[in-house]
PDB file of N, CA and C in Angstrom:
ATOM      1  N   UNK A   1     -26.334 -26.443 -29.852  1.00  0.00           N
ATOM      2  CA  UNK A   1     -26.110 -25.236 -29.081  1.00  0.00           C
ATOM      3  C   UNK A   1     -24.606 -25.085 -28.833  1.00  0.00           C
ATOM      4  N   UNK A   2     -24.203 -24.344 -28.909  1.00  0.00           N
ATOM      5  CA  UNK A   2     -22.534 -23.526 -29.316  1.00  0.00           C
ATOM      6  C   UNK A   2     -22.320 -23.330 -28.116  1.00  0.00           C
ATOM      7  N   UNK A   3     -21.473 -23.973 -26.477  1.00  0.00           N
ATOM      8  CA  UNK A   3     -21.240 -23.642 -25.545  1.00  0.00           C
ATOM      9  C   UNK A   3     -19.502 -23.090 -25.668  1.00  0.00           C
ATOM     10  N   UNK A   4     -19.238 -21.579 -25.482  1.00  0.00           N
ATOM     11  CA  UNK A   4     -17.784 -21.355 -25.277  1.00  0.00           C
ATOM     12  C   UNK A   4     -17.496 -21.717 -24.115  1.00  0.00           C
ATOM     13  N   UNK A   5     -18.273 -22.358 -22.784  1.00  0.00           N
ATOM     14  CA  UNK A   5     -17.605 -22.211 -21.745  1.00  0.00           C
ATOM     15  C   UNK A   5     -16.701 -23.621 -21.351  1.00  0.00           C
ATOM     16  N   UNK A   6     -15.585 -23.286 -21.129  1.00  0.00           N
ATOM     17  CA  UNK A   6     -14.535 -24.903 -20.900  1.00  0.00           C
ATOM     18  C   UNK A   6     -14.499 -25.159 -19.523  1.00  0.00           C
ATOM     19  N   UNK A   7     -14.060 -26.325 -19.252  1.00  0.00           N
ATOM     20  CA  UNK A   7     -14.518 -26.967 -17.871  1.00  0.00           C
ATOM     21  C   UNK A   7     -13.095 -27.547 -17.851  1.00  0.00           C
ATOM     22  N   UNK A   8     -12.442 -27.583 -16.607  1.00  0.00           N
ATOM     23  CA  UNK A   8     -10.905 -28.404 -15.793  1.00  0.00           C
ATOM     24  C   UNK A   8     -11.579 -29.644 -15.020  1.00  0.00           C
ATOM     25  N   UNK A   9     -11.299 -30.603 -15.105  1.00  0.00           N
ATOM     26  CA  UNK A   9     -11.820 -31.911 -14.701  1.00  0.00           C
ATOM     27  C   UNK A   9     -10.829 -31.781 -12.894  1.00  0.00           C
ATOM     28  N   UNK A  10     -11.567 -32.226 -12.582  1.00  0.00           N
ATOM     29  CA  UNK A  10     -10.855 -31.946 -10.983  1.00  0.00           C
ATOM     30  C   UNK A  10     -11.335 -33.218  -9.897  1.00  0.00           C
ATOM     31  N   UNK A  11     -10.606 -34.356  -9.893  1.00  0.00           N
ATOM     32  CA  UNK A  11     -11.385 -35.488  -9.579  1.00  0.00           C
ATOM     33  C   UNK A  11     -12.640 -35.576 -10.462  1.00  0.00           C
ATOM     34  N   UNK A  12     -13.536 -35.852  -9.658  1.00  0.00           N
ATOM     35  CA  UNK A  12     -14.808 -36.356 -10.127  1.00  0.00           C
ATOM     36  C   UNK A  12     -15.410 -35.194 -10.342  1.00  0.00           C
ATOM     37  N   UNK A  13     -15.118 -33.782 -10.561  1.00  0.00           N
ATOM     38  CA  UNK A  13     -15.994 -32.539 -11.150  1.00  0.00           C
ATOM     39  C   UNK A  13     -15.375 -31.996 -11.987  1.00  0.00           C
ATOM     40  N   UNK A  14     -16.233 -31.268 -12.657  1.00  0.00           N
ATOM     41  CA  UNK A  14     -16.245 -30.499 -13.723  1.00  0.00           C
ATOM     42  C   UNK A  14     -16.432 -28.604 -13.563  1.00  0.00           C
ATOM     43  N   UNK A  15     -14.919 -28.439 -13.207  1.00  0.00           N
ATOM     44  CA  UNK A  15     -15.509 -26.860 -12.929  1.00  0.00           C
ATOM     45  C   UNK A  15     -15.259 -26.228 -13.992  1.00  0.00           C
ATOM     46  N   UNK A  16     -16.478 -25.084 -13.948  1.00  0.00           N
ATOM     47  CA  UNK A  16     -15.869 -23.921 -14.925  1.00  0.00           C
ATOM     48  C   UNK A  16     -14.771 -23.448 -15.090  1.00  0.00           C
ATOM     49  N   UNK A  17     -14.345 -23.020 -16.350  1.00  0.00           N
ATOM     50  CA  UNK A  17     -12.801 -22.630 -15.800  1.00  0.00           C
ATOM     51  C   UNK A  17     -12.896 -21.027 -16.752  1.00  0.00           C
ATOM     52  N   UNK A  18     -13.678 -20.283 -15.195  1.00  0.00           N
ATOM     53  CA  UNK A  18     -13.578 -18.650 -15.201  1.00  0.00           C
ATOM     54  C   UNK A  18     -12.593 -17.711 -15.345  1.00  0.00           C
ATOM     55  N   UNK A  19     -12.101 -16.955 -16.069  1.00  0.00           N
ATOM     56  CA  UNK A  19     -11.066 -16.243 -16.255  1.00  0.00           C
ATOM     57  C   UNK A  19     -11.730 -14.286 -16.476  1.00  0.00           C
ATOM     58  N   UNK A  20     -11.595 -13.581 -15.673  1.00  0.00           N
ATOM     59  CA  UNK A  20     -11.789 -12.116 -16.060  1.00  0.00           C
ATOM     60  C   UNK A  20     -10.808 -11.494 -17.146  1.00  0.00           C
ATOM     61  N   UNK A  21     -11.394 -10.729 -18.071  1.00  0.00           N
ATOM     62  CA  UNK A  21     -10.605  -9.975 -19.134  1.00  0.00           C
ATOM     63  C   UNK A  21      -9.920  -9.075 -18.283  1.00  0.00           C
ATOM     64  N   UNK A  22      -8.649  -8.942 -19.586  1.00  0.00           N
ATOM     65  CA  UNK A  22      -7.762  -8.012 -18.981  1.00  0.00           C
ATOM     66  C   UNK A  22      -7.894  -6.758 -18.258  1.00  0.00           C
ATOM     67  N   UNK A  23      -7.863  -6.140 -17.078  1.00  0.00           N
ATOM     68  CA  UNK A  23      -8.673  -4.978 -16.193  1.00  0.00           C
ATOM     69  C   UNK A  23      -7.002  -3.941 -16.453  1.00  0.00           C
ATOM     70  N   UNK A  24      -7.224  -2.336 -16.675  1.00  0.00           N
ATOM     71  CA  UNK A  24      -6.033  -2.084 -16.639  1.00  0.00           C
ATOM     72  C   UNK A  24      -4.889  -2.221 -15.628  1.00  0.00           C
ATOM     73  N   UNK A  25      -4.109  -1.749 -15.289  1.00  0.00           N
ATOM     74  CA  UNK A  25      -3.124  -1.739 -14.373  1.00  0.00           C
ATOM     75  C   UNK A  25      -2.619  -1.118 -13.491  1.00  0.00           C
ATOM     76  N   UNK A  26      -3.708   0.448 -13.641  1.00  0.00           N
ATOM     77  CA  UNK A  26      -3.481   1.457 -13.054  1.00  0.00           C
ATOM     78  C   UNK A  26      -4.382   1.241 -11.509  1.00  0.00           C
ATOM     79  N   UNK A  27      -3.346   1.513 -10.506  1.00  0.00           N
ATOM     80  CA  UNK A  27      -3.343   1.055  -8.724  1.00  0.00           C
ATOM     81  C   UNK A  27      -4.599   1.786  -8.352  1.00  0.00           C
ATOM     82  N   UNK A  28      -5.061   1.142  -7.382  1.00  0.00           N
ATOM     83  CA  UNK A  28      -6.277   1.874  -6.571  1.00  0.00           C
ATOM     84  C   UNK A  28      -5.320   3.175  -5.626  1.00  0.00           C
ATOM     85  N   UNK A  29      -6.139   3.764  -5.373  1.00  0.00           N
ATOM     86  CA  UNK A  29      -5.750   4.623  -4.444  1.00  0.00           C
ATOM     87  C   UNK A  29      -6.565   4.269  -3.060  1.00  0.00           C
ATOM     88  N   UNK A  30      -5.958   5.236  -2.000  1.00  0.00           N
ATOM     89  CA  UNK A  30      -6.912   5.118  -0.883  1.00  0.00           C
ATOM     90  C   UNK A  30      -8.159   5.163  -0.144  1.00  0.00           C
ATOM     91  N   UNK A  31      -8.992   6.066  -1.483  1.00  0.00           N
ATOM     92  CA  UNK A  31     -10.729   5.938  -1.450  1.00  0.00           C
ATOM     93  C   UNK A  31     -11.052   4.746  -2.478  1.00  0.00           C
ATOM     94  N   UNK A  32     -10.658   4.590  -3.209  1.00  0.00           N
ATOM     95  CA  UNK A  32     -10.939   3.082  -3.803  1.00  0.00           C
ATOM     96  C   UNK A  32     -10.626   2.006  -3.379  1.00  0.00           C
ATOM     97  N   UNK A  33      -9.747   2.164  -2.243  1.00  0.00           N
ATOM     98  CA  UNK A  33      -9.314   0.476  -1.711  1.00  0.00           C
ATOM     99  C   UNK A  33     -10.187   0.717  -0.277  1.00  0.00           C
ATOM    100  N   UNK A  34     -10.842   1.905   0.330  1.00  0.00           N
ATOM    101  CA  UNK A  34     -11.953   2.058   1.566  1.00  0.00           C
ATOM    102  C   UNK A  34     -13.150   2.014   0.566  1.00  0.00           C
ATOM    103  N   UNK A  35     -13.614   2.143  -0.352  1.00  0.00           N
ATOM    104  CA  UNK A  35     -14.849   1.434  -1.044  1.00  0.00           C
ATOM    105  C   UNK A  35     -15.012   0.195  -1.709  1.00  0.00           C
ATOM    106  N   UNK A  36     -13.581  -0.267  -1.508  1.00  0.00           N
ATOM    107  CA  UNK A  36     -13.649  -1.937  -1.968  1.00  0.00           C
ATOM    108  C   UNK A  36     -14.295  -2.461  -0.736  1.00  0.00           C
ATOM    109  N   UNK A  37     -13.774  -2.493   0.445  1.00  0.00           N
ATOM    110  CA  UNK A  37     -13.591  -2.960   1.683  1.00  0.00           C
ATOM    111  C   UNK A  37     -14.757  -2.473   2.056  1.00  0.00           C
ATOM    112  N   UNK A  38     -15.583  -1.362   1.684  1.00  0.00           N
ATOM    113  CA  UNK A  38     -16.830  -1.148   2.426  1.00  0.00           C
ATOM    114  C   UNK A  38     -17.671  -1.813   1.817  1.00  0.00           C
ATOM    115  N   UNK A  39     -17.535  -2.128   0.468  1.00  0.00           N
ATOM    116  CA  UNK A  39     -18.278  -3.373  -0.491  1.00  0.00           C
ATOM    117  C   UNK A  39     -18.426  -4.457   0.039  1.00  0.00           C
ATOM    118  N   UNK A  40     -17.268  -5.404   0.522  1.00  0.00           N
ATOM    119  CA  UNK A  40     -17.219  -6.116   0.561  1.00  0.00           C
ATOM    120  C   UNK A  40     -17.496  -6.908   2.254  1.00  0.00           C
ATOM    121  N   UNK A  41     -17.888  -5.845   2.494  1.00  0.00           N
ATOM    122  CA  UNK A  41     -17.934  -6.242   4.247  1.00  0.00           C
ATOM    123  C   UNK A  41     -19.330  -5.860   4.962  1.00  0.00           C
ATOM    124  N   UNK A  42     -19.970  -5.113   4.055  1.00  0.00           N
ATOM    125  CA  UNK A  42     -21.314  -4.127   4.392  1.00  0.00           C
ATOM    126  C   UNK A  42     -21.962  -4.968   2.824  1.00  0.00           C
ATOM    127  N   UNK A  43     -21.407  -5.024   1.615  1.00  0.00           N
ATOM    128  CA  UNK A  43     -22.746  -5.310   0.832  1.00  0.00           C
ATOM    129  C   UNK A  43     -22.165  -6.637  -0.065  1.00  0.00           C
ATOM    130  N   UNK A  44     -22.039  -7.718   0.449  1.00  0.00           N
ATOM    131  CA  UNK A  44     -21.527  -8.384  -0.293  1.00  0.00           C
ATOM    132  C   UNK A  44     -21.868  -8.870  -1.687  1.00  0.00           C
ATOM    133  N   UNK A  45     -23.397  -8.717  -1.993  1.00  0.00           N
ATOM    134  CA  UNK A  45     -23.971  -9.570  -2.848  1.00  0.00           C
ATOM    135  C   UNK A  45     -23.675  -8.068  -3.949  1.00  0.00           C
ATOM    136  N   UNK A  46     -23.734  -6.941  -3.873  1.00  0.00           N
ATOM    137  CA  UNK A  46     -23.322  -5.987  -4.550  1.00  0.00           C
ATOM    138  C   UNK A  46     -22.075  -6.310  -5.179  1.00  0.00           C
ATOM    139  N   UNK A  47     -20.662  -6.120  -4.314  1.00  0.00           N
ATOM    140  CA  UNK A  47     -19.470  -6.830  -4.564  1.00  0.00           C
ATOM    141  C   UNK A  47     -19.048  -7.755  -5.475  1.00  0.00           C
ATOM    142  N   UNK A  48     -19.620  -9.048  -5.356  1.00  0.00           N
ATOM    143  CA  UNK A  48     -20.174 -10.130  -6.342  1.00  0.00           C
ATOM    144  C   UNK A  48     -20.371  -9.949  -7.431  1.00  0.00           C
ATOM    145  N   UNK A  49     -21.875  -8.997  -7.318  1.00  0.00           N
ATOM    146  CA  UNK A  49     -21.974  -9.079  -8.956  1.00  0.00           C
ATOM    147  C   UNK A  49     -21.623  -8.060 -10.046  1.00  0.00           C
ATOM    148  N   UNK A  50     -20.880  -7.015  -8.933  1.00  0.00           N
ATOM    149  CA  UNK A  50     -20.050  -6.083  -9.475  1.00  0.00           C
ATOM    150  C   UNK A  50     -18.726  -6.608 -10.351  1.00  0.00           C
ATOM    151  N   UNK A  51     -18.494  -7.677  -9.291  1.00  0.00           N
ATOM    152  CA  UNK A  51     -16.891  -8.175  -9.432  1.00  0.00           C
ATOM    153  C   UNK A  51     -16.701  -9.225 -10.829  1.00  0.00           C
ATOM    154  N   UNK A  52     -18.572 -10.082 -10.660  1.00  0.00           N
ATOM    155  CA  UNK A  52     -18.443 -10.899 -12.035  1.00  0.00           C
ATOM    156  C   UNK A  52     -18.867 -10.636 -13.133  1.00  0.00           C
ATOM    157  N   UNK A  53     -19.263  -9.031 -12.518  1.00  0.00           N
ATOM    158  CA  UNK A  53     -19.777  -8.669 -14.546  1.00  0.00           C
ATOM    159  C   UNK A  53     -18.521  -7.330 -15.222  1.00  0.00           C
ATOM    160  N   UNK A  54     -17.007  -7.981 -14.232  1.00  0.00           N
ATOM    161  CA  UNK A  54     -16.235  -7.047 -14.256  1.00  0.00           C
ATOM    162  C   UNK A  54     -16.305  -5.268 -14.421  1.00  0.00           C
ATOM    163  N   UNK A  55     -17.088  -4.769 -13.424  1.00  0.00           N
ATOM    164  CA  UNK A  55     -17.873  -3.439 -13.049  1.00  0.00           C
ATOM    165  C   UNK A  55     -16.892  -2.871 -11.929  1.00  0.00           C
ATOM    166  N   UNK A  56     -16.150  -3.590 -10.853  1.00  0.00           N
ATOM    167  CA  UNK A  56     -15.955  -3.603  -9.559  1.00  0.00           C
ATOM    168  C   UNK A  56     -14.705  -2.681 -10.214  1.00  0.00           C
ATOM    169  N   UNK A  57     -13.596  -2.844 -11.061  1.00  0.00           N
ATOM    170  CA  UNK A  57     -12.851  -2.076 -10.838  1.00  0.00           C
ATOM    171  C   UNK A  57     -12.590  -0.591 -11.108  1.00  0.00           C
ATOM    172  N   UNK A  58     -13.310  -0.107 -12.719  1.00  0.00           N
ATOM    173  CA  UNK A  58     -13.810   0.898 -13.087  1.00  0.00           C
ATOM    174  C   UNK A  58     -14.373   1.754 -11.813  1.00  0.00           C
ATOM    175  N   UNK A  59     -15.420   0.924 -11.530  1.00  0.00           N
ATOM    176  CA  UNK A  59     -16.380   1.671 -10.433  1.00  0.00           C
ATOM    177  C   UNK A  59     -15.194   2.063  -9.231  1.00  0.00           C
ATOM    178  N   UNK A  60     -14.362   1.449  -9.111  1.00  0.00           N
ATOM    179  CA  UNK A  60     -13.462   1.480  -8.047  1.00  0.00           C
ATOM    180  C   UNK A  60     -12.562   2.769  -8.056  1.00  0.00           C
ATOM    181  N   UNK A  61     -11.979   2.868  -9.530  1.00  0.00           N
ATOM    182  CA  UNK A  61     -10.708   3.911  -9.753  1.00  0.00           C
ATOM    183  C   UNK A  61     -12.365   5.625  -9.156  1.00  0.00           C
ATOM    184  N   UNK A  62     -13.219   5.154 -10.431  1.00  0.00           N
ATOM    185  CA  UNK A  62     -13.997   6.766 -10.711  1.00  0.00           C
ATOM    186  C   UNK A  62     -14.186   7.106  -9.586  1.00  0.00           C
ATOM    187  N   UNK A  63     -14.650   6.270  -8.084  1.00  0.00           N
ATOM    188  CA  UNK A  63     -14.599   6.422  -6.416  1.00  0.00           C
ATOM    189  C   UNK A  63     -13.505   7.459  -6.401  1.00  0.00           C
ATOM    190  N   UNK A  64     -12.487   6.712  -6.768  1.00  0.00           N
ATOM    191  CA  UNK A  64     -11.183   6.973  -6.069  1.00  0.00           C
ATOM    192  C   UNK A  64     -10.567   8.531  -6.685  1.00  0.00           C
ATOM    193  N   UNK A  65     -10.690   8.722  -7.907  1.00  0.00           N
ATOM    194  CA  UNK A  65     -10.448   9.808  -8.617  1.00  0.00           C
ATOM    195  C   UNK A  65     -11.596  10.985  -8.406  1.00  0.00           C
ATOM    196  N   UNK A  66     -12.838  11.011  -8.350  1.00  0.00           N
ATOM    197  CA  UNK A  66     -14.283  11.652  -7.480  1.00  0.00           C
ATOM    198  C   UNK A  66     -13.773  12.349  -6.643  1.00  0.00           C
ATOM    199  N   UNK A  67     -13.187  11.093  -5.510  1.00  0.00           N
ATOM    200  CA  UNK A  67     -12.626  11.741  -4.109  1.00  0.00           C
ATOM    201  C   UNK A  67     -11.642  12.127  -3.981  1.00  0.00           C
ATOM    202  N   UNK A  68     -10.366  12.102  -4.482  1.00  0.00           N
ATOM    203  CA  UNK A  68      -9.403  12.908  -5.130  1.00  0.00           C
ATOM    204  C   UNK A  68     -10.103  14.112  -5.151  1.00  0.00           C
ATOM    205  N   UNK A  69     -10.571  14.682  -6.294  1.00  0.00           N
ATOM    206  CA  UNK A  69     -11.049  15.782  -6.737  1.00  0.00           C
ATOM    207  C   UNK A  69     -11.939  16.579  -6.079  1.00  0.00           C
ATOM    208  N   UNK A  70     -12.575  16.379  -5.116  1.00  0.00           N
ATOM    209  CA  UNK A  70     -13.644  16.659  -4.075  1.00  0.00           C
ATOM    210  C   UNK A  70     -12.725  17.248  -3.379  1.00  0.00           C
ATOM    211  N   UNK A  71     -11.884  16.372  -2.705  1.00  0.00           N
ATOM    212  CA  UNK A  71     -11.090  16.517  -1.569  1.00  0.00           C
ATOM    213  C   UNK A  71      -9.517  17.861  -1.919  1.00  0.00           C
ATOM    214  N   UNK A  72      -9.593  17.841  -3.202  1.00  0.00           N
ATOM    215  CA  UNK A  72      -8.603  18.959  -3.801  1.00  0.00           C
ATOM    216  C   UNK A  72      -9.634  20.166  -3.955  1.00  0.00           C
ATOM    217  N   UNK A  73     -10.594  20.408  -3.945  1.00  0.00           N
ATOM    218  CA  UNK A  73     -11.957  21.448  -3.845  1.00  0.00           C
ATOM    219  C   UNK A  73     -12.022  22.101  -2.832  1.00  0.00           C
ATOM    220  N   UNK A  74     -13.028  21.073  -2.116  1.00  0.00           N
ATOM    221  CA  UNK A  74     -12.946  21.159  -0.669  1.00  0.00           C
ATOM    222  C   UNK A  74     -11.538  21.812   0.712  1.00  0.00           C
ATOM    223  N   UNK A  75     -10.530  21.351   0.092  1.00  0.00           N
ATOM    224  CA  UNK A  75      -9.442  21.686   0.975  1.00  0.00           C
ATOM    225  C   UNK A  75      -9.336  23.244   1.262  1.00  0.00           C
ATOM    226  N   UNK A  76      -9.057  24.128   0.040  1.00  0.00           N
ATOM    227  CA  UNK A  76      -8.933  25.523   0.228  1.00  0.00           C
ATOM    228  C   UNK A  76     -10.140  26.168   0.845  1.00  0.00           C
ATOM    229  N   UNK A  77     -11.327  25.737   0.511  1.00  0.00           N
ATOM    230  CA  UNK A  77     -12.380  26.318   1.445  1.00  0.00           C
ATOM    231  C   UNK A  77     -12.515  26.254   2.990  1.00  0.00           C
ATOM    232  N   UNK A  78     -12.550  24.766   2.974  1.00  0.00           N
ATOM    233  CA  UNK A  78     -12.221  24.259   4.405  1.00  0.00           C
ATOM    234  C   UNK A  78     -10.739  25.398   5.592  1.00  0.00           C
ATOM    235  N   UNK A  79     -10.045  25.424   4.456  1.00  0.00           N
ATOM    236  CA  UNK A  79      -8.797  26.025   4.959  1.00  0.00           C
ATOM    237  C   UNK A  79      -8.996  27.697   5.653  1.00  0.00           C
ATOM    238  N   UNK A  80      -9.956  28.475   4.941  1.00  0.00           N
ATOM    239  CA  UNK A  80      -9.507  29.351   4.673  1.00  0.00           C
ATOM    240  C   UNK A  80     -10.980  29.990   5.558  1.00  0.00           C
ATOM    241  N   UNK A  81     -12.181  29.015   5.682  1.00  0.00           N
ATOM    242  CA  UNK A  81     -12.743  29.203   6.812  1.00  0.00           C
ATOM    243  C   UNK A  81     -12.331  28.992   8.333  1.00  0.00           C
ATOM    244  N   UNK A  82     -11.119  28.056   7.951  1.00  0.00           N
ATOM    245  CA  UNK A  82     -10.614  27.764   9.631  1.00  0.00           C
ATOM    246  C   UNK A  82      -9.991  28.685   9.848  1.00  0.00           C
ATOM    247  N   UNK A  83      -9.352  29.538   8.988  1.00  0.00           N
ATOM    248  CA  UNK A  83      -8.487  31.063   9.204  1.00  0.00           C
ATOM    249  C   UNK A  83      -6.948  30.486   8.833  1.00  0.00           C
ATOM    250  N   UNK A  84      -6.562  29.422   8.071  1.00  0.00           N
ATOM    251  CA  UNK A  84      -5.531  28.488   7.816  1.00  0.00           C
ATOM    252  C   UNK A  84      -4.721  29.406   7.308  1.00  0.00           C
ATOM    253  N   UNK A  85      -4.351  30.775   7.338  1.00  0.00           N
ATOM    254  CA  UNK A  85      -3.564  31.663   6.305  1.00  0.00           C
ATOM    255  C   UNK A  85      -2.225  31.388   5.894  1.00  0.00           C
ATOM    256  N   UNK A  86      -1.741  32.107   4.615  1.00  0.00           N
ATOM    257  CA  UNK A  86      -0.324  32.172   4.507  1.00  0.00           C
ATOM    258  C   UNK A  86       0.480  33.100   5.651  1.00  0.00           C
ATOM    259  N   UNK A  87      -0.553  33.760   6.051  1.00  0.00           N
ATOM    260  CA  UNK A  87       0.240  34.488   7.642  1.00  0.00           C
ATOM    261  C   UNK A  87       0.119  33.737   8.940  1.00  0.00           C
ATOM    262  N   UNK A  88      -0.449  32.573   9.327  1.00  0.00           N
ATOM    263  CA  UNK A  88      -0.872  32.102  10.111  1.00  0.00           C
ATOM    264  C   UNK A  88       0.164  30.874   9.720  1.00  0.00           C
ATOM    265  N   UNK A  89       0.720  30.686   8.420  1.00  0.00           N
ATOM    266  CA  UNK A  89       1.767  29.569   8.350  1.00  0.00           C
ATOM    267  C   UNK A  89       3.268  30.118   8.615  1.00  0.00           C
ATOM    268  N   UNK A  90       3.331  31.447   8.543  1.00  0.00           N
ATOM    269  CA  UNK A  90       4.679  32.366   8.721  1.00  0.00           C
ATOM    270  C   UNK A  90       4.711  32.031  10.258  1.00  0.00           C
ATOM    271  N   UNK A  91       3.671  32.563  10.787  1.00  0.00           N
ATOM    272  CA  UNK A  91       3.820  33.044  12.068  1.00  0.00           C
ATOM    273  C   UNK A  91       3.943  32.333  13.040  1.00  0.00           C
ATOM    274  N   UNK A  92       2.799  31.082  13.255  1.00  0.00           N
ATOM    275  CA  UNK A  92       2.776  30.085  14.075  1.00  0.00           C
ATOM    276  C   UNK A  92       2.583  28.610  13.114  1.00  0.00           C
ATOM    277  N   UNK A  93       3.526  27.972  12.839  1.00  0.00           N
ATOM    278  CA  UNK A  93       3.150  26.895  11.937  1.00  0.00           C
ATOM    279  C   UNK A  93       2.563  25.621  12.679  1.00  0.00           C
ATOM    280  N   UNK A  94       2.896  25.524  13.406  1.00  0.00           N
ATOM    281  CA  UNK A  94       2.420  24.430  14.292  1.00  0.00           C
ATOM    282  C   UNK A  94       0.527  24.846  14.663  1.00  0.00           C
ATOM    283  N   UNK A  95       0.283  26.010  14.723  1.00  0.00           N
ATOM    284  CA  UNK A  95      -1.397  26.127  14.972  1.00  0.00           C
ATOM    285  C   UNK A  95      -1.399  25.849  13.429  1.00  0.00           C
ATOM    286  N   UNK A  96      -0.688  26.565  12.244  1.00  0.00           N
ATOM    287  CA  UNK A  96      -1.257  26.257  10.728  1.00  0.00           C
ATOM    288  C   UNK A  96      -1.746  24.547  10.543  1.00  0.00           C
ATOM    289  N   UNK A  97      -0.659  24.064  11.078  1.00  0.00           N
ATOM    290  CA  UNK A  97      -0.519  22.254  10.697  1.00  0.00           C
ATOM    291  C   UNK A  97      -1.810  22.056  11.472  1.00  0.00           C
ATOM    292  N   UNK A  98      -1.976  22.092  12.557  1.00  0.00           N
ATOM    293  CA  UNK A  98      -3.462  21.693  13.612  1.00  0.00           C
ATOM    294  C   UNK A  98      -4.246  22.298  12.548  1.00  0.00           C
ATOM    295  N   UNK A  99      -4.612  22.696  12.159  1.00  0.00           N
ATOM    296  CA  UNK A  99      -5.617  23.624  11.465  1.00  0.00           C
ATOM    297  C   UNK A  99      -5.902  22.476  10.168  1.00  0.00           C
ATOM    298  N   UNK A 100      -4.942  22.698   9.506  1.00  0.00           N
ATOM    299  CA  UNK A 100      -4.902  22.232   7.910  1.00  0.00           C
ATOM    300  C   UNK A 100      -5.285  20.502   8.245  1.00  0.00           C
ATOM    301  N   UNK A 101      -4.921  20.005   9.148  1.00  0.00           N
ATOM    302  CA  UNK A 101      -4.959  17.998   9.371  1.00  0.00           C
ATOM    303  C   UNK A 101      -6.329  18.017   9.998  1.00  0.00           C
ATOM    304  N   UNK A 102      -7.062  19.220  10.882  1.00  0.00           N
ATOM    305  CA  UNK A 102      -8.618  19.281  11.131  1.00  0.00           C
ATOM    306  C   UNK A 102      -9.412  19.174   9.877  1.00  0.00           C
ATOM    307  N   UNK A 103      -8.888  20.203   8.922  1.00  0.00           N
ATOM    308  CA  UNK A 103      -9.666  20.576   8.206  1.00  0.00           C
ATOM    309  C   UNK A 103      -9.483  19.010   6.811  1.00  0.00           C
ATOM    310  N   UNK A 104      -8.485  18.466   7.174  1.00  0.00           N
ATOM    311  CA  UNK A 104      -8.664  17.348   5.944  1.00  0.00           C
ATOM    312  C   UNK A 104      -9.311  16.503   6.651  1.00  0.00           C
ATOM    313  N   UNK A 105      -9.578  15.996   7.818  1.00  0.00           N
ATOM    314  CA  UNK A 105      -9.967  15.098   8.504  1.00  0.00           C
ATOM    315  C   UNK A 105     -11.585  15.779   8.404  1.00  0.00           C
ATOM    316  N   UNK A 106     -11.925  17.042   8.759  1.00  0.00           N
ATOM    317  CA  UNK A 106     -13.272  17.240   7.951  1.00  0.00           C
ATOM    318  C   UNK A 106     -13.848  16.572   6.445  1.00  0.00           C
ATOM    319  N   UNK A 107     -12.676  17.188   5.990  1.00  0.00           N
ATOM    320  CA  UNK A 107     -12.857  17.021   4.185  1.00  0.00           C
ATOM    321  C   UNK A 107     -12.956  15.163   4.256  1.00  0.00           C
ATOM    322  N   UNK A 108     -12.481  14.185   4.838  1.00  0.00           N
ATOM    323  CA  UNK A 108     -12.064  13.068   4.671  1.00  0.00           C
ATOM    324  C   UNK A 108     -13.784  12.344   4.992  1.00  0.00           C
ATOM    325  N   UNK A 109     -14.390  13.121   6.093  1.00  0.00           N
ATOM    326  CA  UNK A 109     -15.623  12.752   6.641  1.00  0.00           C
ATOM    327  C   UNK A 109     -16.258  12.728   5.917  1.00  0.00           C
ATOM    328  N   UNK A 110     -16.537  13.926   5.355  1.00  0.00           N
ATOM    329  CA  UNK A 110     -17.750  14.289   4.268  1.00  0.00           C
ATOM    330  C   UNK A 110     -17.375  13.273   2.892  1.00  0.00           C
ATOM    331  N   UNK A 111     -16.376  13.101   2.634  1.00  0.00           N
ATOM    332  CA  UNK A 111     -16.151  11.843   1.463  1.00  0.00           C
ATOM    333  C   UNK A 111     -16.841  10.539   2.027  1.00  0.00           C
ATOM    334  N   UNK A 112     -16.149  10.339   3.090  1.00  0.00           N
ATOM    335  CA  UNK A 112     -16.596   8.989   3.306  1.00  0.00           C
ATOM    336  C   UNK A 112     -18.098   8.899   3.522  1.00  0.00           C
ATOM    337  N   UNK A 113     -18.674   9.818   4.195  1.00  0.00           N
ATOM    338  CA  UNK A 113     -20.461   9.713   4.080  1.00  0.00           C
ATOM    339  C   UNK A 113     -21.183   9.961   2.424  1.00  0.00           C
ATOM    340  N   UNK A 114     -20.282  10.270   1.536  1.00  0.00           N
ATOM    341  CA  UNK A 114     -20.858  10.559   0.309  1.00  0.00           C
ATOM    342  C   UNK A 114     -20.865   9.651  -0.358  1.00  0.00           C
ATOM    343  N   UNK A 115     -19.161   9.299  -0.344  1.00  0.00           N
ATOM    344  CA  UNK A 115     -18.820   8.201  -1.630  1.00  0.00           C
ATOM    345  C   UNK A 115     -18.244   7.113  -1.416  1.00  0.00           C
ATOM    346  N   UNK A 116     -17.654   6.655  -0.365  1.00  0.00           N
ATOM    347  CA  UNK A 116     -17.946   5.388   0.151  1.00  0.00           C
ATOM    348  C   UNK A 116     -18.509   5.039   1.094  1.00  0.00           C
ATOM    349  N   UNK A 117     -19.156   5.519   1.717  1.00  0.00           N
ATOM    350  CA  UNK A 117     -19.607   4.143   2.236  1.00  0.00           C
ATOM    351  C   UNK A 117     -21.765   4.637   2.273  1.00  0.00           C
ATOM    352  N   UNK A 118     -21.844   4.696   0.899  1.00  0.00           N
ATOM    353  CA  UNK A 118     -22.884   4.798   0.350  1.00  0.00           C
ATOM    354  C   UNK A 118     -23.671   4.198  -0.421  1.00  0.00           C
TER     355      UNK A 118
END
C-alpha cells in the first residue's frame, strides 16, 4: 500500500507532517474576516472541516465579495427611501451624513443576518 503521507519524528512521536496547498493571496475583506470569526466561535466543527478540506478560504472571499455587492445594491435604495437626496446633501449635509451611516448600518444588518452569521 503506497502511503504519500510523511511523518517528523518529535521525541518519541510520529506526527503527520500536514501542509495546505497554495491558497491565493488575495486579502479578506471585512465580511469575510466577520464570517471567519462567526465560524469559528459559533460553529467550530464546520470551521474545521472547512479549513482541512481547504474550502474555508474560497468560501470566505465569495462571503466577502456577495456582501460587497449586496451592500453596493442595497445602498441607493436604502438612500433614496430615507429621502438621502443630492438636494438634501447641498443643503444640509450633516442631516445627509446621519441619513446615509443609518442607512448603511441598515444595509450592514440585513448582511449580517443573511450571510454571515448564517
Amino acid at each position: 500500500m503506497n502511503n504519500p503521507m510523511t511523518y517528523i519524528q518529535k521525541g518519541d512521536y510520529q506526527i503527520p507532517d500536514l501542509k495546505l496547498s497554495q491558497q491565493p493571496e488575495k486579502p479578506l475583506g471585512k465580511y469575510g474576516r466577520m464570517r471567519k470569526t462567526y465560524l469559528k466561535e459559533h460553529r467550530p466543527i464546520l470551521y474545521n472541516q472547512m479549513l482541512l478540506s481547504e474550502k474555508l478560504y474560497p468560501h470566505l472571499i465569495e462571503i466577502d465579495e456577495t456582501a460587497q455587492s449586496r451592500l453596493e445594491q442595497m445602498m441607493p435604495q436604502l438612500a433614496k427611501e430615507a429621502g438621502a437626496t443630492e438636494e438634501l446633501k447641498a443643503s444640509d449635509s450633516m442631516k445627509w451624513v446621519g441619513l446615509m451611516n443609518t442607512c448603511k448600518a441598515q444595509a450592514e444588518e440585513i448582511l449580517m443576518a443573511e450571510l454571515i452569521n448564517s
